[in-house]
Protein backbone atom coordinates (compact mmCIF):
# COMPACT_ATOMS: atom_id res chain seq x y z
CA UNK A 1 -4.65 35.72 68.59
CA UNK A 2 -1.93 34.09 70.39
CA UNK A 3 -1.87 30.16 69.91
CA UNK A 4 -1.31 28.21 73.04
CA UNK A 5 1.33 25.30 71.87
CA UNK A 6 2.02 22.34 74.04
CA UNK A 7 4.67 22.48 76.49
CA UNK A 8 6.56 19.31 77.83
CA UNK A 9 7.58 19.39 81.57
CA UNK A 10 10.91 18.41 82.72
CA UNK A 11 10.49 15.08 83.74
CA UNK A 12 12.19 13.88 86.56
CA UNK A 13 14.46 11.36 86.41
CA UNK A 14 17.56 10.94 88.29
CA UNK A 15 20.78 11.62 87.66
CA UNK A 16 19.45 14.07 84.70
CA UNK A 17 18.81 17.49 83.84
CA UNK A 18 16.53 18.07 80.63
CA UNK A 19 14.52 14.54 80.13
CA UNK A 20 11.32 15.59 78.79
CA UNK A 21 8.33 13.25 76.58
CA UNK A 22 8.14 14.89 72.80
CA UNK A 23 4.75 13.79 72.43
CA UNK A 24 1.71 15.97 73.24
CA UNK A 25 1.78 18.01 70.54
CA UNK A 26 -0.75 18.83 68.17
CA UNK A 27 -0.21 18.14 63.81
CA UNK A 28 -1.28 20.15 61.21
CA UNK A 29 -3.98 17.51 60.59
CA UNK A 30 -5.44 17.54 63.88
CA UNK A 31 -3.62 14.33 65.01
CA UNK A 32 -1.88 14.27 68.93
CA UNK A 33 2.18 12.77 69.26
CA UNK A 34 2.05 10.41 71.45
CA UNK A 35 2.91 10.61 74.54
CA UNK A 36 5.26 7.90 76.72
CA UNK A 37 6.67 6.81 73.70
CA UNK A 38 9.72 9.16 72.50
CA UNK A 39 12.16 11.04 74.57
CA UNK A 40 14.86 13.48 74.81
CA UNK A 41 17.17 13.54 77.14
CA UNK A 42 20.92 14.66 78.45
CA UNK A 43 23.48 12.10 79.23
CA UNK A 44 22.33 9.23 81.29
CA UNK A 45 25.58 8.73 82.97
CA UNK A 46 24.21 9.24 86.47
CA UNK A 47 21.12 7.06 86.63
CA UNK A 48 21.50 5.68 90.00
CA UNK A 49 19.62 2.64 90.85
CA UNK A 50 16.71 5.20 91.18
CA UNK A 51 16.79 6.20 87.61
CA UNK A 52 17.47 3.01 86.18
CA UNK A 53 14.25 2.31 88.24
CA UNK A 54 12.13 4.97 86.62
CA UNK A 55 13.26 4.45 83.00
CA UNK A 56 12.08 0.86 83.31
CA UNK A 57 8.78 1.87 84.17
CA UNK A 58 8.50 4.04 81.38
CA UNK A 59 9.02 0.84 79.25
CA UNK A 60 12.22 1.98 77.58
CA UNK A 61 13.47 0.13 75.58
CA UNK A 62 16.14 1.54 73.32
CA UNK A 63 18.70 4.25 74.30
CA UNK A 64 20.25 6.30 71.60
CA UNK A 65 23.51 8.30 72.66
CA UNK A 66 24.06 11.12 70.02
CA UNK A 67 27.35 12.18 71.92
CA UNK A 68 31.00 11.93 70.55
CA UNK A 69 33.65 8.84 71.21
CA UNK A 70 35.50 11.39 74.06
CA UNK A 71 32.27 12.26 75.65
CA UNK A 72 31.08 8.48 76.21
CA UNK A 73 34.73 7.32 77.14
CA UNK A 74 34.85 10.31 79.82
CA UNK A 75 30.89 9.69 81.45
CA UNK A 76 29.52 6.60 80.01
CA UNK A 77 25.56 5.98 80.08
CA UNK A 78 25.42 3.91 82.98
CA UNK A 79 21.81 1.50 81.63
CA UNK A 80 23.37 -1.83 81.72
CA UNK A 81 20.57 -2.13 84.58
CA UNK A 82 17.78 -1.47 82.52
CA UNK A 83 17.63 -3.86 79.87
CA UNK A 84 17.57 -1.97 76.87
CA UNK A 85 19.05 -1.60 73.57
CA UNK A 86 21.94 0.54 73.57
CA UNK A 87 22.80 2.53 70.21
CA UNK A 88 26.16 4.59 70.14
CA UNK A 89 25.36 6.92 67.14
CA UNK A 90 27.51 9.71 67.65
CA UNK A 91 25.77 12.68 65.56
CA UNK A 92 29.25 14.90 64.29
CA UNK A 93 30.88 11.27 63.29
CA UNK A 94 33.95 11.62 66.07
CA UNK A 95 34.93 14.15 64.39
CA UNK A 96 33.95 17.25 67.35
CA UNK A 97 35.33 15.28 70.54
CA UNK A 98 37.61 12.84 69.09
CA UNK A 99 39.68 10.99 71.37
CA UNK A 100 42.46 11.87 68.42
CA UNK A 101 42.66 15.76 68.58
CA UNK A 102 44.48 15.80 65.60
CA UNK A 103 42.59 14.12 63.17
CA UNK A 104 42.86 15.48 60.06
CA UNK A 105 38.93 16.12 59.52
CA UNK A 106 38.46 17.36 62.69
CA UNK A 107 35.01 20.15 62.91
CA UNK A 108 36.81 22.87 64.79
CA UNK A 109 34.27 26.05 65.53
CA UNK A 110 36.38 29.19 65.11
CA UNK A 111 35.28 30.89 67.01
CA UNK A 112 33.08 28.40 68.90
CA UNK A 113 29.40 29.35 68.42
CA UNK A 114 26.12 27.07 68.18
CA UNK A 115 24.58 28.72 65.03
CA UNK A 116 28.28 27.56 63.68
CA UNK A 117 27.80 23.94 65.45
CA UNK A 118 24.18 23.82 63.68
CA UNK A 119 25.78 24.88 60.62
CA UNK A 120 28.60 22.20 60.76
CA UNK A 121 25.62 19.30 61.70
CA UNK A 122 23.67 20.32 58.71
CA UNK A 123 26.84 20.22 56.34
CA UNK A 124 28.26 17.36 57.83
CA UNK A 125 25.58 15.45 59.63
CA UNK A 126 23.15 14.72 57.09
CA UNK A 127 23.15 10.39 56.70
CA UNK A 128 23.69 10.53 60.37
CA UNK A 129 20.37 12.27 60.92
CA UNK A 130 18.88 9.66 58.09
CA UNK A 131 20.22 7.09 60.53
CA UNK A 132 19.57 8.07 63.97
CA UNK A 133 15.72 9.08 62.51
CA UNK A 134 15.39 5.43 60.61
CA UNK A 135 16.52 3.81 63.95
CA UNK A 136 13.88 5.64 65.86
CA UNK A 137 11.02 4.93 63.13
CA UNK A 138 11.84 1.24 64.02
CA UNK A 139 10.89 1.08 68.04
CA UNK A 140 7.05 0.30 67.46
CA UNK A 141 6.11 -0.71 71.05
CA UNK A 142 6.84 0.48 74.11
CA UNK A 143 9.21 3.80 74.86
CA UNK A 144 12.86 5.50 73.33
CA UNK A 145 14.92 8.13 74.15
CA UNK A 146 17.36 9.57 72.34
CA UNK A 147 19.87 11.87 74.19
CA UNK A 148 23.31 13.89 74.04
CA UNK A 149 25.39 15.74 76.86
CA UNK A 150 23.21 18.40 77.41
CA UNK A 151 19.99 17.92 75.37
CA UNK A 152 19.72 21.04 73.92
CA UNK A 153 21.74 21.11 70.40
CA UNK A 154 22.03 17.68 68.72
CA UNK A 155 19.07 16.11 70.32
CA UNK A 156 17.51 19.10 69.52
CA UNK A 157 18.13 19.24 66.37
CA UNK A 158 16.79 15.41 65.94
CA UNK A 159 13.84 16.43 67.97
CA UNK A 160 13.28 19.51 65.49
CA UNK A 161 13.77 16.75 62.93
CA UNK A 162 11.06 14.11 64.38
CA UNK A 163 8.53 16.84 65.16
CA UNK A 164 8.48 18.27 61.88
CA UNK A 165 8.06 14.88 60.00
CA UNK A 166 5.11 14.49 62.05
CA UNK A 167 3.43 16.93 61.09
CA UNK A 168 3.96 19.77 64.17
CA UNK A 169 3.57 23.47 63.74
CA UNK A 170 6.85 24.90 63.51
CA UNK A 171 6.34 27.91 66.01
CA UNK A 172 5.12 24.47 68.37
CA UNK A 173 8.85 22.76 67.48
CA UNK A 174 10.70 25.88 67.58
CA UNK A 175 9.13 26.30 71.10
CA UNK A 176 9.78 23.03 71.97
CA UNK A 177 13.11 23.45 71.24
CA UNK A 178 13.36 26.92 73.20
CA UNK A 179 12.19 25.53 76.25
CA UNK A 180 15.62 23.75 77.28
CA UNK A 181 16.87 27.64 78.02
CA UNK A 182 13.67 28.54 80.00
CA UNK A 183 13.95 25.71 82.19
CA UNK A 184 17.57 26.58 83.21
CA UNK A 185 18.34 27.65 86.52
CA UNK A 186 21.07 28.39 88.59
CA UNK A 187 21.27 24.89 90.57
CA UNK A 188 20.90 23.34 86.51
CA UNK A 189 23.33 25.53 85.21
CA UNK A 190 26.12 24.56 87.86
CA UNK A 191 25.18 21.02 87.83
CA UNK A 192 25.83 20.99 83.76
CA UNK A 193 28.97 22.69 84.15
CA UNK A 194 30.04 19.84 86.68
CA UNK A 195 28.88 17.61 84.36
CA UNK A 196 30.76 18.83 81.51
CA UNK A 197 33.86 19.86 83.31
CA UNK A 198 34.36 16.01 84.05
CA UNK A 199 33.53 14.99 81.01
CA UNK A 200 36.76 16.90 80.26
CA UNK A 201 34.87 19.46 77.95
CA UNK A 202 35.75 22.52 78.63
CA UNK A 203 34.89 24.39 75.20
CA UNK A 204 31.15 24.26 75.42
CA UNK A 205 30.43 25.09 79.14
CA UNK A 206 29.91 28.76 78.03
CA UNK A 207 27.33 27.45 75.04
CA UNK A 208 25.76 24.98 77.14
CA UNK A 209 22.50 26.54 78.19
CA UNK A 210 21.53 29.15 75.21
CA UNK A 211 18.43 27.88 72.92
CA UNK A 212 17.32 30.75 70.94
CA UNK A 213 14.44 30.75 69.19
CA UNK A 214 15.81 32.35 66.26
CA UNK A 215 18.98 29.52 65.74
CA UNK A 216 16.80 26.57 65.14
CA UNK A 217 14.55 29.07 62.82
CA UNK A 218 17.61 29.79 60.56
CA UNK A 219 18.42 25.55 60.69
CA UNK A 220 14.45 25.06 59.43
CA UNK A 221 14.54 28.50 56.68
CA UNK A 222 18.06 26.78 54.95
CA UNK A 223 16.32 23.63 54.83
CA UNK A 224 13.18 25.21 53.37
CA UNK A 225 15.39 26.72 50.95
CA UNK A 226 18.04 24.51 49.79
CA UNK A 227 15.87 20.69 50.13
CA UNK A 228 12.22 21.61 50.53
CA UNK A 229 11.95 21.20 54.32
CA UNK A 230 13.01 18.59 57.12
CA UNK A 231 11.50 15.38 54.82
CA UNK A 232 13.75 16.93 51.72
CA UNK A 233 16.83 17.17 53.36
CA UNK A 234 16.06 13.98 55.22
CA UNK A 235 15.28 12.13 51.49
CA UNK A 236 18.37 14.23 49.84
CA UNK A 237 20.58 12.22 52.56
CA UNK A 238 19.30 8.60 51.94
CA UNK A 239 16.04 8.57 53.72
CA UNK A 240 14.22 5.71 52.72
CA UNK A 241 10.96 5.24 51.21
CA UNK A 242 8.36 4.32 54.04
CA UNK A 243 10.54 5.50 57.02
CA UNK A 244 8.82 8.91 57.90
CA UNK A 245 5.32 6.76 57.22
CA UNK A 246 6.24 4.82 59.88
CA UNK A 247 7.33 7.25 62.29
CA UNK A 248 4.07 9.30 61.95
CA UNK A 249 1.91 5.65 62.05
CA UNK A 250 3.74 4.55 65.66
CA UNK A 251 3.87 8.19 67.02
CA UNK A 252 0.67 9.86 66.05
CA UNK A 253 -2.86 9.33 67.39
CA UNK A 254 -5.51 10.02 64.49
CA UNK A 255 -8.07 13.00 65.19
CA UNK A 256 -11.03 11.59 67.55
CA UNK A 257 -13.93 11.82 65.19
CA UNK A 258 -16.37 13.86 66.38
């Protein structure tokens, strides 16, 4: 029998491409993510009075940018509008898009591939996702969203991350994840390149739309392996007692009794 998983619309907004609601989903434990309460997003550098509009009616009130130094310098979010608390947490530690090309610890992807970039996040990344995760367990009222250029590969991996803590069924997170390629069309697919092209990113245009299934599977098997699962590698990296308790008590809705 084929389960039926939750799947989050595009919402939207703006000036964006892939902003969608991770809640909806159903936990092992018969619990429901809630809903208006954590997103994921692309870059929110073309809001517009419109989607500055929007966000503020979906009460958000913290904005976490994932993306490198180069990235924000080039296409800045643009939410001094909305009010919000604004968290520069670049995920690969300026070390992918530098402004400095030659730094000497540059991550350079030879050749470039995103089972390579996951690869280099899970290596490299690890008290960065401790952070970014701890930051989020913190906003218990009203809305988040957490976002990189395209919202597909480091706020997927976070949303991978988030779902998993909570207690989703991973076919329902690797889905979630997949979804970013299904809802790619032509009209998104030239508008990303635009958006990366002036963001003066040239290297990822040609990975900037894949999500396969079977790349985030690999990410969630090596952490199985080597730390025990998403809450291992999380803990193995500095994860704080309490943290992922608090994520699942603001974002989950207990089982109705029947």
């Amino acid at each position: 029998m084929t389960i039926a998983f939750h799947r989050a619309p595009r919402i939207e907004v703006p000036g964006t491409f892939n902003f969608r609601d991770l809640g909806g989903h159903s936990t092992r434990d018969g619990a429901t993510v809630a809903t208006g309460r954590l997103y994921r997003a692309d870059g929110l550098g073309r809001l517009g009075d419109d989607g500055i509009a929007m966000l503020k009616e979906m009460r958000i009130v913290s904005v976490v940018d994932l993306r490198e130094e180069k990235e924000v310098a080039n296409i800045p979010d643009t939410v001094d509008g909305l009010g919000a608390r604004y968290s520069h947490m670049p995920l690969l530690g300026n070390r992918y898009f530098p402004l400095d090309a030659n730094i000497p610890d540059r991550i350079v992807l030879d050749p470039p591939s995103l089972p390579g970039l996951y690869a280099a996040m899970i290596e490299t990344a690890g008290p960065r996702f401790v952070d970014v995760i701890s930051h989020l367990s913190e906003v218990e009222e009203d809305a988040a969203v957490f976002h990189c250029s395209a919202g597909k590969d480091r706020t997927g991996l976070i949303a991978a991350f988030v779902l998993s803590l909570l207690g989703v069924e991973r076919d329902a997170v690797i889905q979630d994840y997949a979804l970013t390629e299904e809802y790619l069309g032509e009209e998104f697919r030239a508008a990303l390149r635009s958006h990366f092209s002036s963001a003066g990113i040239s290297t990822v245009s040609t990975m900037a739309t894949d999500a396969k299934p079977e790349w985030l599977a690999d990410v969630l098997d090596r952490l199985d392996r080597d730390h025990g699962g998403v809450e291992g590698y999380l803990v193995d990296h500095g994860l704080r007692d309490g943290v992922a308790d608090r994520l699942r008590s603001s974002l989950t809705a207990p089982a109705a009794r029947s």
